[in-house]
PDB file of N, CA and C in Angstrom:
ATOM      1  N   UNK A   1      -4.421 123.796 180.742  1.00  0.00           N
ATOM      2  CA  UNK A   1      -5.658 123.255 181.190  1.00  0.00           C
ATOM      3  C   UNK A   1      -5.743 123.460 182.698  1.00  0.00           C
ATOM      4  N   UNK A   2      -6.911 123.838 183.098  1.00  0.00           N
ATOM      5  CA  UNK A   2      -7.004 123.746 184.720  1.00  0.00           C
ATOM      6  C   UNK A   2      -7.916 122.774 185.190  1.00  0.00           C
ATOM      7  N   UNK A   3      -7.804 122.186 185.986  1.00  0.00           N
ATOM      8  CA  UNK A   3      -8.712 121.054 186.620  1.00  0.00           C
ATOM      9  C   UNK A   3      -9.062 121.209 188.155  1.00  0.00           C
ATOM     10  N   UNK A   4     -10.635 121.561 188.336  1.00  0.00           N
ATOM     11  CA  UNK A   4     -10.851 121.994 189.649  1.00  0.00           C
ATOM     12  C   UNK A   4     -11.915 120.202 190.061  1.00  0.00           C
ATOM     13  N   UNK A   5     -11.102 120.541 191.702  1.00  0.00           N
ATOM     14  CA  UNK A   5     -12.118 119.172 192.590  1.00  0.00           C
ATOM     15  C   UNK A   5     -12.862 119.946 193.548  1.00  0.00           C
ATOM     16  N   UNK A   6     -13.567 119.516 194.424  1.00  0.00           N
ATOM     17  CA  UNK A   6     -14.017 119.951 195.676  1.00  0.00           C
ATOM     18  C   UNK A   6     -13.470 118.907 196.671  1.00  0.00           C
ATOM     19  N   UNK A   7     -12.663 119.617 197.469  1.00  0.00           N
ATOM     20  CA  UNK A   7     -12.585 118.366 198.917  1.00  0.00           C
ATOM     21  C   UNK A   7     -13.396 118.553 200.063  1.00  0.00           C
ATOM     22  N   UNK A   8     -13.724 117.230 199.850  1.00  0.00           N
ATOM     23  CA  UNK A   8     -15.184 116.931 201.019  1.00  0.00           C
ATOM     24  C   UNK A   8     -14.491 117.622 202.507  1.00  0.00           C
ATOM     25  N   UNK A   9     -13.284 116.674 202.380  1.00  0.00           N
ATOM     26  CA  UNK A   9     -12.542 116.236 204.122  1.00  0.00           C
ATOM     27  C   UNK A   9     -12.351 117.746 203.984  1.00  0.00           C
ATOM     28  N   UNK A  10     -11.324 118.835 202.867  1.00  0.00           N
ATOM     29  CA  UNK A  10     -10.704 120.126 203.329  1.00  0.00           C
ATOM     30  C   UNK A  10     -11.549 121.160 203.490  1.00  0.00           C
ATOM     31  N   UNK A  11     -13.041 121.160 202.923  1.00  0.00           N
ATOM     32  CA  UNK A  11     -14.382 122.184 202.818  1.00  0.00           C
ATOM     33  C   UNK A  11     -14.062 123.087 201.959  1.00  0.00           C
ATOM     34  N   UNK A  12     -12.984 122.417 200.842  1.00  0.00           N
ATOM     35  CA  UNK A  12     -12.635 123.800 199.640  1.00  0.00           C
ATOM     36  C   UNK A  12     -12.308 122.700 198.464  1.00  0.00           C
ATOM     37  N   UNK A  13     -12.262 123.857 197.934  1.00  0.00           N
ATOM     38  CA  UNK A  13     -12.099 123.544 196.323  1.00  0.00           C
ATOM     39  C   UNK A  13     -10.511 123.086 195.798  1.00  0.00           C
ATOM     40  N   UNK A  14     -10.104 122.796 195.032  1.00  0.00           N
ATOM     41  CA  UNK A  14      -8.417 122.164 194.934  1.00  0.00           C
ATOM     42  C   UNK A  14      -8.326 122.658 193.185  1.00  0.00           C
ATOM     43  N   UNK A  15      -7.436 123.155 192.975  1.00  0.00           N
ATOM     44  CA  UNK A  15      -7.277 123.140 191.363  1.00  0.00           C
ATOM     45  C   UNK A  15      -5.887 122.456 191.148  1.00  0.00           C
ATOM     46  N   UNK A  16      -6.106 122.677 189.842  1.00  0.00           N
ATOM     47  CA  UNK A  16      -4.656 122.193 189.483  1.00  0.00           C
ATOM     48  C   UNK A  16      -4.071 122.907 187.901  1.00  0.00           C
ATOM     49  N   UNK A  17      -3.016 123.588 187.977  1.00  0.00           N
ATOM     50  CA  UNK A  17      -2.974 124.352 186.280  1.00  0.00           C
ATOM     51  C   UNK A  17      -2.026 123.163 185.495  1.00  0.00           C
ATOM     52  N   UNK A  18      -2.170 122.401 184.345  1.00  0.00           N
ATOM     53  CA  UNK A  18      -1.118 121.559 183.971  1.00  0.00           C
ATOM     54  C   UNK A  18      -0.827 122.694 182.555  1.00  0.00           C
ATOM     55  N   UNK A  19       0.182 122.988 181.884  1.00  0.00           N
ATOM     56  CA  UNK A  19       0.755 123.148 180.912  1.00  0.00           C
ATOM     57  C   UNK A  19       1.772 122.578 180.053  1.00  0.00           C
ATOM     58  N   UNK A  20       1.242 121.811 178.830  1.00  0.00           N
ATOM     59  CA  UNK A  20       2.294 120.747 178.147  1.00  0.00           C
ATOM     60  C   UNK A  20       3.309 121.807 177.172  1.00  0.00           C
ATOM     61  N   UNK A  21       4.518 121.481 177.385  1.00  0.00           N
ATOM     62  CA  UNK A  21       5.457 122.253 176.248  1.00  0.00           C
ATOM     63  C   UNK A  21       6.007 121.608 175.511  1.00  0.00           C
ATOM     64  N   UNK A  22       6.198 121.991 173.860  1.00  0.00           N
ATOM     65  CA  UNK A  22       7.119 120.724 172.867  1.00  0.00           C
ATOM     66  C   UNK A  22       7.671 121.770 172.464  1.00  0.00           C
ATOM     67  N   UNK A  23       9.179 121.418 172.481  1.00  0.00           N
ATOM     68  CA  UNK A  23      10.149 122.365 171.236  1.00  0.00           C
ATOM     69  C   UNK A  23      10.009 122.056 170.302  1.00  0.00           C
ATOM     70  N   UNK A  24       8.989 120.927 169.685  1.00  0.00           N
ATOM     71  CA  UNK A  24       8.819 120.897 167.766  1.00  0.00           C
ATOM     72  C   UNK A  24       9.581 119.262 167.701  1.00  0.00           C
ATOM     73  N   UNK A  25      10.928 119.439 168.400  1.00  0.00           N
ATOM     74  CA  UNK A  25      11.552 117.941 168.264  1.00  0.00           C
ATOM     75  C   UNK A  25      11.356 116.506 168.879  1.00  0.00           C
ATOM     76  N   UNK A  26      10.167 116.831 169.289  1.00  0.00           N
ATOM     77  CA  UNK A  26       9.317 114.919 169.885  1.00  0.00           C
ATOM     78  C   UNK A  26       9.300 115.010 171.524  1.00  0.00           C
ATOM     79  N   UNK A  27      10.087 116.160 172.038  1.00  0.00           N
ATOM     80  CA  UNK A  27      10.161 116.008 173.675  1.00  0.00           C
ATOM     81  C   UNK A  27       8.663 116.909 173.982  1.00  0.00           C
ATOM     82  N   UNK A  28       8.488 116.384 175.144  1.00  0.00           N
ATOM     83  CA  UNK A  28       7.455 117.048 175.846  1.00  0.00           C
ATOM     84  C   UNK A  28       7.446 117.111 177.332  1.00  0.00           C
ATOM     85  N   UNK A  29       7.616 118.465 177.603  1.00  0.00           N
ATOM     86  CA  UNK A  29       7.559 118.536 179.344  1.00  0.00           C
ATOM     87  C   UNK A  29       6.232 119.123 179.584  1.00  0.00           C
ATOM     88  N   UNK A  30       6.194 118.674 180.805  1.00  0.00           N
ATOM     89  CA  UNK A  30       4.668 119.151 181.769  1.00  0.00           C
ATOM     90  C   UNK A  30       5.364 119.761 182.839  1.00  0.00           C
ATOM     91  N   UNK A  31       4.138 120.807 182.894  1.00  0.00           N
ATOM     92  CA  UNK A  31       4.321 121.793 184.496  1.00  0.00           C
ATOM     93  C   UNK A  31       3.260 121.544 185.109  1.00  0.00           C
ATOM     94  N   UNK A  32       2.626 121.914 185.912  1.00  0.00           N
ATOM     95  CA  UNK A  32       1.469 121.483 187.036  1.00  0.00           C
ATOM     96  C   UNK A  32       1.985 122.235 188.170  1.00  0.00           C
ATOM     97  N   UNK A  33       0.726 123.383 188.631  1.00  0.00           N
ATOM     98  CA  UNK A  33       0.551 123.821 189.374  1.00  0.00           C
ATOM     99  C   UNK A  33      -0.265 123.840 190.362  1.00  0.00           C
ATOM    100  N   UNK A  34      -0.444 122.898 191.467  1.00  0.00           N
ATOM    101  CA  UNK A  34      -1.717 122.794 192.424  1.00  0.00           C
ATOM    102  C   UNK A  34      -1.810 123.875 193.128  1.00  0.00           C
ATOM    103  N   UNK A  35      -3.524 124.622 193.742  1.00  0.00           N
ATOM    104  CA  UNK A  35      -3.472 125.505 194.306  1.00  0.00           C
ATOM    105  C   UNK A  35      -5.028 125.233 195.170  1.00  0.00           C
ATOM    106  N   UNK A  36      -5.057 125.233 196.096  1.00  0.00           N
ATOM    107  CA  UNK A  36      -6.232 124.905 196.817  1.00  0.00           C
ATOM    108  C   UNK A  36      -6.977 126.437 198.030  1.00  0.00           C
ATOM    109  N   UNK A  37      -8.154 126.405 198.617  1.00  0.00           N
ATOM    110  CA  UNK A  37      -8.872 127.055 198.806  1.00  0.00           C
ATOM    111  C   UNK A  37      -8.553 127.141 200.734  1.00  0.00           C
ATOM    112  N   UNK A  38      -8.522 128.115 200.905  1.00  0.00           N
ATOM    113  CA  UNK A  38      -8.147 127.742 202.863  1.00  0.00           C
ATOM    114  C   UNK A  38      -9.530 129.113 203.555  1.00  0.00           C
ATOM    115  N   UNK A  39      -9.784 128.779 204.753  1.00  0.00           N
ATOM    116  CA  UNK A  39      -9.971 129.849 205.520  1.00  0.00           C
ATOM    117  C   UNK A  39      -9.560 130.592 206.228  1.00  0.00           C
ATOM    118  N   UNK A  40      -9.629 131.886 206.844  1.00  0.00           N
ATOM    119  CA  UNK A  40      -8.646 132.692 208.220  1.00  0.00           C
ATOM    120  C   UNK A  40      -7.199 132.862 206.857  1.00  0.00           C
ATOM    121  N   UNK A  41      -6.396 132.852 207.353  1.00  0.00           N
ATOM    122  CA  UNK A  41      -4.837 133.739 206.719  1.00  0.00           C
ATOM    123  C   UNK A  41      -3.850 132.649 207.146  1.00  0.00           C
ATOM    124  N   UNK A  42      -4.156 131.724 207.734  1.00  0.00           N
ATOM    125  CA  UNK A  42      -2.776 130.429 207.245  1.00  0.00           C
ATOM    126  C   UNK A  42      -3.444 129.607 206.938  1.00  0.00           C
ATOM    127  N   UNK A  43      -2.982 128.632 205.762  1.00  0.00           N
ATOM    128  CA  UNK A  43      -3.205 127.361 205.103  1.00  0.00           C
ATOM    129  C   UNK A  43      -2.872 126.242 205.992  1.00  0.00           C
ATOM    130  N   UNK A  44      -3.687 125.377 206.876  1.00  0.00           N
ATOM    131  CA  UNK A  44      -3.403 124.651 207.742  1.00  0.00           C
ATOM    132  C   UNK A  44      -3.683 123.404 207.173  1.00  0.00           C
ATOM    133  N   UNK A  45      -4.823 123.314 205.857  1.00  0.00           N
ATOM    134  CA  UNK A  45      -5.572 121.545 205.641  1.00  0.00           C
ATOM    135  C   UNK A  45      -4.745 122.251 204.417  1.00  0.00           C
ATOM    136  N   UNK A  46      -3.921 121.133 204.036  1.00  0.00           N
ATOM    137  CA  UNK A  46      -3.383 121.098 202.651  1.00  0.00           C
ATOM    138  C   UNK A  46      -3.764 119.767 201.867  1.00  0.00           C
ATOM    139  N   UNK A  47      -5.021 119.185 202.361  1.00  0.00           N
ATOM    140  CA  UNK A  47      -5.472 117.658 201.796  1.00  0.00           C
ATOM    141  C   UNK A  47      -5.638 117.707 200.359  1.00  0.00           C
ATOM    142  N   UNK A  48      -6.631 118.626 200.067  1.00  0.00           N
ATOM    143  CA  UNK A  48      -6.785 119.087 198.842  1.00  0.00           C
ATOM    144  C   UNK A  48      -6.087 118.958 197.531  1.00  0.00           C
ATOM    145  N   UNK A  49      -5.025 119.864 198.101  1.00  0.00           N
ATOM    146  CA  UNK A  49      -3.544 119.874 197.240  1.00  0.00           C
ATOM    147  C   UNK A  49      -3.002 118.715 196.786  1.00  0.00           C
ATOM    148  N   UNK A  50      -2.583 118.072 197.973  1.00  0.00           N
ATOM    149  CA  UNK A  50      -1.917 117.159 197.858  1.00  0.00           C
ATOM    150  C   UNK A  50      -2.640 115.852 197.265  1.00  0.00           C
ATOM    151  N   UNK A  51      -4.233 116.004 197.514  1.00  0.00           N
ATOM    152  CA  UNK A  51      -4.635 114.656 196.866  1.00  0.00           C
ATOM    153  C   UNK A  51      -4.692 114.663 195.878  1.00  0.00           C
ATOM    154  N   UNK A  52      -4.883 115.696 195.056  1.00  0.00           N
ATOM    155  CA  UNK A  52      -5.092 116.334 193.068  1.00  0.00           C
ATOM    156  C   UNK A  52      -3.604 116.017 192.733  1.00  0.00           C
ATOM    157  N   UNK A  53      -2.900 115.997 193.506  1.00  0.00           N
ATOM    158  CA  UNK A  53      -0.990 115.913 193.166  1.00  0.00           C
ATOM    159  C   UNK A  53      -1.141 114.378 192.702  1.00  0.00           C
ATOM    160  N   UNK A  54      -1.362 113.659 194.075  1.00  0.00           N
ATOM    161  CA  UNK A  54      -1.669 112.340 193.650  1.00  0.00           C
ATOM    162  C   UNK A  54      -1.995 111.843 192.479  1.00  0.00           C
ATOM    163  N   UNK A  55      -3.584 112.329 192.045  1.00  0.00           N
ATOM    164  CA  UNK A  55      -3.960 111.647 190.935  1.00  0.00           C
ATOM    165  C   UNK A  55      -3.407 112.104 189.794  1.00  0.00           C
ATOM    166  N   UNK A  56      -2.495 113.290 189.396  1.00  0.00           N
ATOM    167  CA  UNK A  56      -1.877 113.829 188.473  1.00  0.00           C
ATOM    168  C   UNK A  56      -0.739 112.461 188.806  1.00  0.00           C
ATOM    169  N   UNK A  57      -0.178 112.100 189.683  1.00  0.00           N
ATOM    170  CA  UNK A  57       1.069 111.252 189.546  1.00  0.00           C
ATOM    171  C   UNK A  57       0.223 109.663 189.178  1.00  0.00           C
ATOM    172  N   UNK A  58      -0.561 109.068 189.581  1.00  0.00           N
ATOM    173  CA  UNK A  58      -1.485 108.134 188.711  1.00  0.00           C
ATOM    174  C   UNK A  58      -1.251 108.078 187.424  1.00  0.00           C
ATOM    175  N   UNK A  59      -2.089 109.171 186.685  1.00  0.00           N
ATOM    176  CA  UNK A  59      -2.148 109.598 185.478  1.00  0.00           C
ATOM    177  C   UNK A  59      -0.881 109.400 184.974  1.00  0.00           C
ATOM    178  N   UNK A  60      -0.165 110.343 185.030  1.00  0.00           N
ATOM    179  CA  UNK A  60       1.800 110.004 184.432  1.00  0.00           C
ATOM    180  C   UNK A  60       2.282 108.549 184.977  1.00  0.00           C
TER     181      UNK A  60
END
């Protein structure tokens, strides 16, 4: 599943990729990949990121 926000404060967009895995025997791991939107060629506002991290750690 991917889950996109817009951040007001970063002026970009924030995603997030989660993928649930079960080996069949009752366990279940999650992956989550945040990836957010920058301008120019270094990533300087990482607000984005990190706030979608947040509410993924809420959630769990």
């Amino acid at each position: 599943m991917v889950f996109e926000r817009y951040s007001w404060m970063g002026g970009n967009r924030a995603t997030i990729t989660i993928t649930l895995f079960s080996d069949g025997g009752g366990s279940v791991e999650l992956t989550a990949i945040a990836s957010g939107g920058a301008q120019g060629t270094t990533k300087l506002n990482t607000y984005g990121d990190e706030r979608i991290i947040r509410e993924l750690d809420k959630i769990l």
